[in-house]
N, C-alpha and C. Protein backbone atom coordinates (compact mmCIF):
# COMPACT_ATOMS: atom_id res chain seq x y z
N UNK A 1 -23.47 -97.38 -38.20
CA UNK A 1 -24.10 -96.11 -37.91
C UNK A 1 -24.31 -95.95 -36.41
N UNK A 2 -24.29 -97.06 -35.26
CA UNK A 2 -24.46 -97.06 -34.17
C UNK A 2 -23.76 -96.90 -33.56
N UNK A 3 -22.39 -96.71 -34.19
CA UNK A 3 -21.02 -97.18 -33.23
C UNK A 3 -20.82 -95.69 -33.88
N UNK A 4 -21.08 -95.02 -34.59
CA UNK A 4 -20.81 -93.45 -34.98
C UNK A 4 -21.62 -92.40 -34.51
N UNK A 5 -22.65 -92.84 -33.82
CA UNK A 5 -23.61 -91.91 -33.12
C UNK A 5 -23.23 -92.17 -31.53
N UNK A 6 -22.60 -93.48 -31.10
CA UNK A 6 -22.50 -94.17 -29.74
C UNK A 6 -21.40 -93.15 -29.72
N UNK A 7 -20.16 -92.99 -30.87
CA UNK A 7 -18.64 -92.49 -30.52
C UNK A 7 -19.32 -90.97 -30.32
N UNK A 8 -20.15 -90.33 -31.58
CA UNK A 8 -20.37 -88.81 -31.26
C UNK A 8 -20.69 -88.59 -29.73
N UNK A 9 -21.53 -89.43 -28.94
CA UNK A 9 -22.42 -88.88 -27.94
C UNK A 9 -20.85 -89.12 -26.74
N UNK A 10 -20.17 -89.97 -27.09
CA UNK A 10 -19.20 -89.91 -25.92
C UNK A 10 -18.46 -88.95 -25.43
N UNK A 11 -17.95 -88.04 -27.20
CA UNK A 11 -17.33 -87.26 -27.44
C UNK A 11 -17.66 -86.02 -26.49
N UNK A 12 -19.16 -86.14 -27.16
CA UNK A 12 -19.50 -84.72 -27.00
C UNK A 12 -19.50 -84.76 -24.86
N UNK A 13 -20.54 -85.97 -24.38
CA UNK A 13 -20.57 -86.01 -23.16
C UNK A 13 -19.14 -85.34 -22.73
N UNK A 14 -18.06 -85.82 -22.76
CA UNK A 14 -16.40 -85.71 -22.69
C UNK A 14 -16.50 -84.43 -22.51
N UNK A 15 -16.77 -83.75 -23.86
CA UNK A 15 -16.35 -82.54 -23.63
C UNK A 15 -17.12 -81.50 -22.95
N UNK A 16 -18.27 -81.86 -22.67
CA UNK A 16 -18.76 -80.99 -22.21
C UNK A 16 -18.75 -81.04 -20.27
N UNK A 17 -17.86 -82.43 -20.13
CA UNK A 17 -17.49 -82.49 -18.41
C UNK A 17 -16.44 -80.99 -18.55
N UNK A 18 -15.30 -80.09 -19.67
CA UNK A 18 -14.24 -79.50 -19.05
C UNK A 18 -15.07 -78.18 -19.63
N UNK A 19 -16.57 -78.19 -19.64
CA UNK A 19 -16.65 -76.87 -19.58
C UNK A 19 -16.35 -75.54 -18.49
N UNK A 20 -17.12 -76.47 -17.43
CA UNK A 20 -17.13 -75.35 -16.75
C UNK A 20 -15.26 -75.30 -15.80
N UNK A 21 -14.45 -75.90 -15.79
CA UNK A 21 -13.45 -75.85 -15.96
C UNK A 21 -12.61 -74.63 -17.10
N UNK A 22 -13.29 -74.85 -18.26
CA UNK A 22 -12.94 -73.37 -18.65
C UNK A 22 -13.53 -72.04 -18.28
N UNK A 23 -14.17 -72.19 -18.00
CA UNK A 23 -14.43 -70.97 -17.82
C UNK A 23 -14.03 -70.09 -16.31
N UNK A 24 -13.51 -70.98 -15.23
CA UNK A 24 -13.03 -70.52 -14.20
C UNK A 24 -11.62 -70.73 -14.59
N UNK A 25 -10.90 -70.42 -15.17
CA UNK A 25 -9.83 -69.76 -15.90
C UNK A 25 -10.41 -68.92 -16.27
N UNK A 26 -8.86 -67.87 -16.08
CA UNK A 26 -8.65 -66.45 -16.68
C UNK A 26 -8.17 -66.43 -17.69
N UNK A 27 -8.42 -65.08 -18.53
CA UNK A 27 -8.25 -65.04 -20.17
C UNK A 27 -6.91 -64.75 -20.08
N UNK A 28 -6.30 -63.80 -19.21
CA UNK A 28 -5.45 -62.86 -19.11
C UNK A 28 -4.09 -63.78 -19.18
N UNK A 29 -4.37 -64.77 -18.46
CA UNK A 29 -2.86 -65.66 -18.41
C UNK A 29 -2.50 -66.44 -19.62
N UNK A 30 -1.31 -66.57 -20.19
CA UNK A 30 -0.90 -66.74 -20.83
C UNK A 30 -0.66 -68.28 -20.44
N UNK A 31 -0.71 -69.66 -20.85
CA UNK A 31 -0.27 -70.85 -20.44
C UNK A 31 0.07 -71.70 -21.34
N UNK A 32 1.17 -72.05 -21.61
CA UNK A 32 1.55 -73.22 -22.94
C UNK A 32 1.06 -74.68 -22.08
N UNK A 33 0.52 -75.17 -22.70
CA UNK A 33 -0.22 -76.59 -22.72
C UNK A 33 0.69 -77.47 -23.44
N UNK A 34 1.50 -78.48 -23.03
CA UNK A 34 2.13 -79.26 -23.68
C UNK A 34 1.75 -80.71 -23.77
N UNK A 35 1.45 -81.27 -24.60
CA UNK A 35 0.74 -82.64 -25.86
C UNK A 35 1.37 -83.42 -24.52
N UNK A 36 0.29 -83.74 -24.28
CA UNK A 36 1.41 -85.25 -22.97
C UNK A 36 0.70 -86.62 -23.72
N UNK A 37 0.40 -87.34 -22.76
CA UNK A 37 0.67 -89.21 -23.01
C UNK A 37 -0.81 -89.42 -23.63
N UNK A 38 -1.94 -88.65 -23.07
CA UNK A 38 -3.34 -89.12 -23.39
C UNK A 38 -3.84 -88.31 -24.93
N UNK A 39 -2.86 -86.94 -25.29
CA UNK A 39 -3.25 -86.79 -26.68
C UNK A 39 -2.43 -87.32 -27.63
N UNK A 40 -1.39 -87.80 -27.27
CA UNK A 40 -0.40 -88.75 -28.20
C UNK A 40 -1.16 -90.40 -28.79
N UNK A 41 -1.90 -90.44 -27.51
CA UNK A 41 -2.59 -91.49 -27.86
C UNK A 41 -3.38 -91.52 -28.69
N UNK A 42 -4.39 -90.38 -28.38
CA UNK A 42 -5.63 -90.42 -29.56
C UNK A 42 -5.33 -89.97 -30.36
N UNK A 43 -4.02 -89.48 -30.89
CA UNK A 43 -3.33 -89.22 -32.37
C UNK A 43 -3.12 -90.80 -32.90
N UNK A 44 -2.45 -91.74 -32.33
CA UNK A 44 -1.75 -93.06 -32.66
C UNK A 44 -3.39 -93.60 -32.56
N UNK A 45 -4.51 -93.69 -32.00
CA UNK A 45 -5.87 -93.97 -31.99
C UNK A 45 -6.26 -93.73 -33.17
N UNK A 46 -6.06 -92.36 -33.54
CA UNK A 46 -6.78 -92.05 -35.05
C UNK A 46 -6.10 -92.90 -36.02
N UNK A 47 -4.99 -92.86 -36.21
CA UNK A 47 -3.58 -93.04 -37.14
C UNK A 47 -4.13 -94.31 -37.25
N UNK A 48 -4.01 -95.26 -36.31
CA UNK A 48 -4.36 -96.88 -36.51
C UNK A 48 -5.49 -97.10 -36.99
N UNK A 49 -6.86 -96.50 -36.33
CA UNK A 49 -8.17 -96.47 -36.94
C UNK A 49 -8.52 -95.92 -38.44
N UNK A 50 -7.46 -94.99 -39.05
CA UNK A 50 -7.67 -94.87 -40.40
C UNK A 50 -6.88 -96.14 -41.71
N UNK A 51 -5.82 -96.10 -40.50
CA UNK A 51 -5.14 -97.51 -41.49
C UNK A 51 -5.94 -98.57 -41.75
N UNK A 52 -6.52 -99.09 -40.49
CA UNK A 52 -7.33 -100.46 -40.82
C UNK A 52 -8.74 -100.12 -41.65
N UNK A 53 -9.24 -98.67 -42.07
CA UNK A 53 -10.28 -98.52 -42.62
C UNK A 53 -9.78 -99.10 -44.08
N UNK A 54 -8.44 -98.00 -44.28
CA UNK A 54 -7.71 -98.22 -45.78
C UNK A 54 -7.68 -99.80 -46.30
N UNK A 55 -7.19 -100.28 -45.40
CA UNK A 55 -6.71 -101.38 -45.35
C UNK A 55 -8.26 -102.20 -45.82
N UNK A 56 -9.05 -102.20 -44.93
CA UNK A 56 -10.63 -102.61 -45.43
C UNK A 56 -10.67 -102.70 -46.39
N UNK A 57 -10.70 -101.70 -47.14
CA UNK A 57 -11.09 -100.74 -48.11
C UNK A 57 -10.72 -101.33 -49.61
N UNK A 58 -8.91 -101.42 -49.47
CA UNK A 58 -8.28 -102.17 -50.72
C UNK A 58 -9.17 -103.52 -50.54
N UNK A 59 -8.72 -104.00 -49.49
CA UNK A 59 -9.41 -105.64 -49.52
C UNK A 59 -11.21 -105.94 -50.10
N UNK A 60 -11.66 -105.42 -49.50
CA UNK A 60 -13.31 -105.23 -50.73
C UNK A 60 -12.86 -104.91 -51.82
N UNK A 61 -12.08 -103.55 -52.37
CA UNK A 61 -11.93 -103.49 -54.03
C UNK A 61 -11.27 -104.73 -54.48
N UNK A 62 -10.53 -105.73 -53.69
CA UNK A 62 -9.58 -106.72 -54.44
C UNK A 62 -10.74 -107.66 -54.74
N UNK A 63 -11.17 -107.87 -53.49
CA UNK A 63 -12.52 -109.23 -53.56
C UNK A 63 -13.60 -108.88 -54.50
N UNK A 64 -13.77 -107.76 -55.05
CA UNK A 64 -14.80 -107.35 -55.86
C UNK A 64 -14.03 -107.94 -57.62
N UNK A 65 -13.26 -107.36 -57.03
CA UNK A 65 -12.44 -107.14 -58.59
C UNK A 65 -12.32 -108.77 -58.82
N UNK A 66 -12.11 -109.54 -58.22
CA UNK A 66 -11.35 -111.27 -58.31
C UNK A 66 -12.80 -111.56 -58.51
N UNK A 67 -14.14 -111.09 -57.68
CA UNK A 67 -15.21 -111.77 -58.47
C UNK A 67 -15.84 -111.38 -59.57
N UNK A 68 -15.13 -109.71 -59.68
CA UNK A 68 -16.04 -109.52 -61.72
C UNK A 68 -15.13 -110.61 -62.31
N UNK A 69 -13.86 -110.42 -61.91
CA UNK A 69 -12.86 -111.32 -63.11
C UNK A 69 -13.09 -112.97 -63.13
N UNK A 70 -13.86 -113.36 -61.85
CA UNK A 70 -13.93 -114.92 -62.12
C UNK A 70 -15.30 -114.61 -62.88
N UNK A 71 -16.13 -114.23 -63.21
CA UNK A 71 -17.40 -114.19 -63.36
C UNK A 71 -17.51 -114.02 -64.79
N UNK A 72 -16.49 -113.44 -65.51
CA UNK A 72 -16.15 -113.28 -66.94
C UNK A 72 -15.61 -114.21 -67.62
């Protein structure tokens, strides 16, 4: 729960450094933004961080399951 309130507050700090950055931009211009190296990352960041949850995840249901079944 600490490491999920520690990640929210980083987040949010983060984002709130490119506020005022938006807003001195204009609406009017049109600008394609293209995905470079640092959001590729925190895609492959997420991607890995959900695998090893999964991954957790089976492994407790296996260890649970091997101790109802020794226990019977």
């Amino acid at each position: 729960m600490k490491l999920q309130s520690l990640l929210t507050a980083v987040f949010v700090i983060c984002g709130l450094a490119y506020v005022p950055s938006l807003f001195a931009q204009t609406l009017l211009v049109d600008v394609e933004v293209p995905i470079d190296g640092g959001v590729s990352l925190l895609v492959a960041a997420g991607v890995a961080y959900g695998a090893k949850k999964a991954y957790d995840k089976r492994k407790n249901q296996k260890d649970a399951e091997a101790v109802e079944a020794e226990s019977k």
